[in-house]
C-alpha atoms as a PDB file:
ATOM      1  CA  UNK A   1      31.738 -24.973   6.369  1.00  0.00           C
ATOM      2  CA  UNK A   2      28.169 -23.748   5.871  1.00  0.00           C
ATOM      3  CA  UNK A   3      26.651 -20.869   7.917  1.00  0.00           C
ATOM      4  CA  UNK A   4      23.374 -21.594   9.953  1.00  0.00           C
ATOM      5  CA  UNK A   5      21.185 -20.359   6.769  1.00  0.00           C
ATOM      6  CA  UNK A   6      23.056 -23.338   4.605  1.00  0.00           C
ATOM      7  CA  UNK A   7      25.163 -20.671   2.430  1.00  0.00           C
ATOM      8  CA  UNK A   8      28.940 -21.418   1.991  1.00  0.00           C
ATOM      9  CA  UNK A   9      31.411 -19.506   3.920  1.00  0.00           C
ATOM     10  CA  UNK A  10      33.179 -17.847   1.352  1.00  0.00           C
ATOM     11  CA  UNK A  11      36.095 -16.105   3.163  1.00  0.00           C
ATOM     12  CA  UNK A  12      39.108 -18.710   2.432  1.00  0.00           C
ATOM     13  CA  UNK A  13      38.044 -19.160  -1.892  1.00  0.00           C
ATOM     14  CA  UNK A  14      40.605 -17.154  -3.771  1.00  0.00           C
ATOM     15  CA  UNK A  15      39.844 -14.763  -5.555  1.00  0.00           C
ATOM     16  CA  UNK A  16      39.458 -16.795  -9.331  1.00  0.00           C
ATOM     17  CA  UNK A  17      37.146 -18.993  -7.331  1.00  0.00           C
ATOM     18  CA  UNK A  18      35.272 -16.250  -6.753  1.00  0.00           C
ATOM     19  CA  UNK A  19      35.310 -14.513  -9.765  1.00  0.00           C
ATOM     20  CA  UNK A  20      34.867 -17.847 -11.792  1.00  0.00           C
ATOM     21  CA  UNK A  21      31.381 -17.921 -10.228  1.00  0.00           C
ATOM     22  CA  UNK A  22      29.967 -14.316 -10.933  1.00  0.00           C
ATOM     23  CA  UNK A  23      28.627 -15.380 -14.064  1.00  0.00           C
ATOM     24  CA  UNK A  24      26.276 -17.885 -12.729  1.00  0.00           C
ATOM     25  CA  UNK A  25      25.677 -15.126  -9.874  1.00  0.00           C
ATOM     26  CA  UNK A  26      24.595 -12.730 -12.513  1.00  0.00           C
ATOM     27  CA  UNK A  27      22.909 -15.190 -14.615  1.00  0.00           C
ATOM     28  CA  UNK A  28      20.860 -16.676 -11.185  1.00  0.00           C
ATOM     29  CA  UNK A  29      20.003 -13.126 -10.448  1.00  0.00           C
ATOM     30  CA  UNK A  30      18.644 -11.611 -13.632  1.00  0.00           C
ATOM     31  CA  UNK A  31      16.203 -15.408 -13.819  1.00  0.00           C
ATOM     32  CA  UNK A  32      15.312 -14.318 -10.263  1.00  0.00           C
ATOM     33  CA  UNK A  33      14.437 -10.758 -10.987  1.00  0.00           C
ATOM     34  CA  UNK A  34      12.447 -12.348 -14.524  1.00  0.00           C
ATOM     35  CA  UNK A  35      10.587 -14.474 -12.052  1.00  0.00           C
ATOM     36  CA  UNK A  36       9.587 -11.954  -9.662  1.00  0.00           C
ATOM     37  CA  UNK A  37       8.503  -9.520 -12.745  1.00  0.00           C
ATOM     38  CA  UNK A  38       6.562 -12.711 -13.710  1.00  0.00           C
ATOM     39  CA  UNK A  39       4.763 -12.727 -10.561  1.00  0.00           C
ATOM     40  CA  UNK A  40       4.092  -9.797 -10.333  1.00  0.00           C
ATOM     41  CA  UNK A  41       2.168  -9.302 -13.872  1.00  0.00           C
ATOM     42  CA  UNK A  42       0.278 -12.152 -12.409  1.00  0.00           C
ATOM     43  CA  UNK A  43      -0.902 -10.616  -9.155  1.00  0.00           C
ATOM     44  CA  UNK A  44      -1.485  -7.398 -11.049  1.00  0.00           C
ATOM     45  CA  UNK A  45      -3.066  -8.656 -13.725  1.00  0.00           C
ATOM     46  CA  UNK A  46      -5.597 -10.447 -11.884  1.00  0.00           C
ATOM     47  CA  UNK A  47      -6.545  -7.898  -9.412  1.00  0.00           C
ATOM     48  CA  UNK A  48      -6.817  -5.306 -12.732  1.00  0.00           C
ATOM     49  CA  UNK A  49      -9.360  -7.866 -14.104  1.00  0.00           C
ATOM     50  CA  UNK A  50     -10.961  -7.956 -10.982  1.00  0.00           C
ATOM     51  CA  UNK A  51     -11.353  -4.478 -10.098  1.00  0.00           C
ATOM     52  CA  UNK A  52     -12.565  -3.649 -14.322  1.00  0.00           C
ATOM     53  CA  UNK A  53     -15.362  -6.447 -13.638  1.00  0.00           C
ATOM     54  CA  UNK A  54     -16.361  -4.747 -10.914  1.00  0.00           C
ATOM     55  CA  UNK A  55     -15.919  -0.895 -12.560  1.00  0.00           C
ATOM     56  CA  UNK A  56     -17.482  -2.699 -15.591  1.00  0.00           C
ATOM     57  CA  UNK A  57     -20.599  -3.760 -13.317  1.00  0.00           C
ATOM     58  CA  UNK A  58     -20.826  -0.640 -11.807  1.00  0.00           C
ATOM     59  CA  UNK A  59     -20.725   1.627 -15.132  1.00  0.00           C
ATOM     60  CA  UNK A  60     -23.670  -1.222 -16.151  1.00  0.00           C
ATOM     61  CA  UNK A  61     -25.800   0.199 -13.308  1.00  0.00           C
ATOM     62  CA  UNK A  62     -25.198   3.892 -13.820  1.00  0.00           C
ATOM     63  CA  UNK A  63     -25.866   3.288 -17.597  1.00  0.00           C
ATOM     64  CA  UNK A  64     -29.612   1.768 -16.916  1.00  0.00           C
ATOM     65  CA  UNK A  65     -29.860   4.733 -13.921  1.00  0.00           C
ATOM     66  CA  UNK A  66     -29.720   7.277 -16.413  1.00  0.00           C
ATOM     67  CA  UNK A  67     -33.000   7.208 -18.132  1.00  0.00           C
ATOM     68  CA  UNK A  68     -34.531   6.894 -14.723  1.00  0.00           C
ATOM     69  CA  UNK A  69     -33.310   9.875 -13.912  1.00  0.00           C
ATOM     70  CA  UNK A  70     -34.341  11.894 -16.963  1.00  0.00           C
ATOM     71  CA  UNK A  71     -37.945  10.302 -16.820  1.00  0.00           C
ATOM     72  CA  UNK A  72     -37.391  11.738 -12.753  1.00  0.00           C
ATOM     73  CA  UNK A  73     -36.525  15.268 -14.453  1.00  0.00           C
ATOM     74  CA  UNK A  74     -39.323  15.183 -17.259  1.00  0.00           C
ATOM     75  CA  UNK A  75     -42.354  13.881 -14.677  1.00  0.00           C
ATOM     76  CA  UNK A  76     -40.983  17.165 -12.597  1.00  0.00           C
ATOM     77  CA  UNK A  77     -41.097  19.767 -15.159  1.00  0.00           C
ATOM     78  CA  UNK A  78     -44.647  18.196 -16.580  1.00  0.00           C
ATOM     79  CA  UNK A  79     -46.170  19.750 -13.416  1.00  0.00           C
ATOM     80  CA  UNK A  80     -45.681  23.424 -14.640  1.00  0.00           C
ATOM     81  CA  UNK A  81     -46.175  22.584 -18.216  1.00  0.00           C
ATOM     82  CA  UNK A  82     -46.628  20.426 -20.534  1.00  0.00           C
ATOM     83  CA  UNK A  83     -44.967  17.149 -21.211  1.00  0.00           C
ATOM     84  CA  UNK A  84     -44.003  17.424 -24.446  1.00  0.00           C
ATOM     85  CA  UNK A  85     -42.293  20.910 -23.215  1.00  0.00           C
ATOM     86  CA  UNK A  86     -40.645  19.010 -20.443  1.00  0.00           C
ATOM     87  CA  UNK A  87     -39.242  16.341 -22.374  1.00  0.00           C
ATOM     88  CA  UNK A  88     -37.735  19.130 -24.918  1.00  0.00           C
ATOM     89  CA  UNK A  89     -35.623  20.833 -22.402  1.00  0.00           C
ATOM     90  CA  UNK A  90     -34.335  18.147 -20.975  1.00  0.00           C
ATOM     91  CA  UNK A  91     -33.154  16.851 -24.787  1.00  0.00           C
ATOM     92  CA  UNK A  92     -32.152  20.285 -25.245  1.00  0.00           C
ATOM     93  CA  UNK A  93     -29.697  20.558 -22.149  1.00  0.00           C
ATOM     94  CA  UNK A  94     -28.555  17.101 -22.520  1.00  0.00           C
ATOM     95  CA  UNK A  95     -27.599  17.816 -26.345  1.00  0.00           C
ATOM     96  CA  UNK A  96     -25.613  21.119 -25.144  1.00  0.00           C
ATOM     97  CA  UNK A  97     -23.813  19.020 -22.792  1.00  0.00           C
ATOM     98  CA  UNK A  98     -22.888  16.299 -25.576  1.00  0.00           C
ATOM     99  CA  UNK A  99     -21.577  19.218 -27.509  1.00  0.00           C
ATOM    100  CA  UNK A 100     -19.764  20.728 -25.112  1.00  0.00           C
ATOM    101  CA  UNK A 101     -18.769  17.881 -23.771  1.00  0.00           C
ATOM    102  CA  UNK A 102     -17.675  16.843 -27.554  1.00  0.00           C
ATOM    103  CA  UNK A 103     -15.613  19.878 -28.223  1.00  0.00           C
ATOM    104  CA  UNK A 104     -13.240  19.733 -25.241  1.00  0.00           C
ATOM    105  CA  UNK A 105     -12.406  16.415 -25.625  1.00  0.00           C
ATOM    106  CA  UNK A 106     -11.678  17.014 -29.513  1.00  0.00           C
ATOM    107  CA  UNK A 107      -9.295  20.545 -27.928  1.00  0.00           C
ATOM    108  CA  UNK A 108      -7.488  18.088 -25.767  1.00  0.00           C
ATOM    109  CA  UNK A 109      -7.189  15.162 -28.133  1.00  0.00           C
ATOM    110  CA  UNK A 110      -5.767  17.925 -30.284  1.00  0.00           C
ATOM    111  CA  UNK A 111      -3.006  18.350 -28.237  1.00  0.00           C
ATOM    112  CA  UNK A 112      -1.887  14.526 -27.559  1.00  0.00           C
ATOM    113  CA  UNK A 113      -1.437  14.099 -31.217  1.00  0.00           C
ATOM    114  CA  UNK A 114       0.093  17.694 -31.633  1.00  0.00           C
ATOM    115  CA  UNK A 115       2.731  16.605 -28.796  1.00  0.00           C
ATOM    116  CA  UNK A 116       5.848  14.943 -29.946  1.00  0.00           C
ATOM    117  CA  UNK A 117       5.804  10.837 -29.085  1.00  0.00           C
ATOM    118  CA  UNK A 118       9.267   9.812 -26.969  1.00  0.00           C
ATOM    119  CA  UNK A 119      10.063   7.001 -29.931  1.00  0.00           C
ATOM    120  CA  UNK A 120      10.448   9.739 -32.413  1.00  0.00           C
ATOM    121  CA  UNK A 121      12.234  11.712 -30.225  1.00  0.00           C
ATOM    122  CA  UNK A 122      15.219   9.369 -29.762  1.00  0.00           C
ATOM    123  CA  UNK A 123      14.862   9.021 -33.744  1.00  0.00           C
ATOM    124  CA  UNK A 124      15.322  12.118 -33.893  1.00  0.00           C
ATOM    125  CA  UNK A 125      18.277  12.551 -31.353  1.00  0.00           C
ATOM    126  CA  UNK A 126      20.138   9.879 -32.981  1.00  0.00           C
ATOM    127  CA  UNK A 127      19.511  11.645 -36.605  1.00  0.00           C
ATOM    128  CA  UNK A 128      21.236  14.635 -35.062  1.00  0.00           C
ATOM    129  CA  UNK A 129      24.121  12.029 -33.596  1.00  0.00           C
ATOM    130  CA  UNK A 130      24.438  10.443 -36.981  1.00  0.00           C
ATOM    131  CA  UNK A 131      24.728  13.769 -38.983  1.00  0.00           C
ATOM    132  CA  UNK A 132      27.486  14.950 -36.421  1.00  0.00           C
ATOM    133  CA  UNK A 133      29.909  11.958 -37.084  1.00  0.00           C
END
């Protein structure tokens, strides 16, 4: 007898019947579950490829803005003195802030290779296990 979805009713198999068949069960699910992981490093693979084409565009823009802006900024300051004196602040600020911007990320790239990765921590866990026995 088959229920109105088209699955077998189960409640008269024995219990070897059913038992007999958990290993194709188990085997059906985990090739379902590898399917659906499948699927979904598809979908999200494509959609990150996407959205970096359009973050890559983006940065592209803002890259080629940049010198507008600091020719914006120079023109500015050339109306109270003179260009040459203009265009050495602004290198002067924007070689502070490559310094400063420098140093901080060098302070916290100190600390991720300072910190202690989680592979050599389960080395080291089952060092400790190992000397114990």
């Amino acid at each position: 007898m088959t229920t109105p979805r088209g699955f077998r009713d189960r409640a008269d198999d024995g219990l070897l019947t059913l038992l007999g068949e958990v290993p194709e069960l188990v085997r059906n699910l985990v090739m379902a579950e590898i399917e659906a992981a499948k699927a979904w490093i598809r979908r999200t693979s494509k959609d990150a490829g996407i959205g970096s084409g359009w973050i890559v565009g983006a940065l592209f823009l803002l890259f080629w803005s940049i010198p507008l802006l600091l020719a914006f900024i120079i023109i500015g300051l050339s109306s109270w003195m003179p260009v040459w004196v203009a265009s050495l602040i602004v290198l002067v600020v924007l070689l502070l802030g490559a310094a400063l911007m420098g140093f901080l990320g060098y302070r916290r790239w100190k600390k991720v290779v300072g910190r202690e990765n989680p592979v050599q921590a389960i080395v080291k866990d089952v060092e400790i296990v190992r000397d114990e026995l």
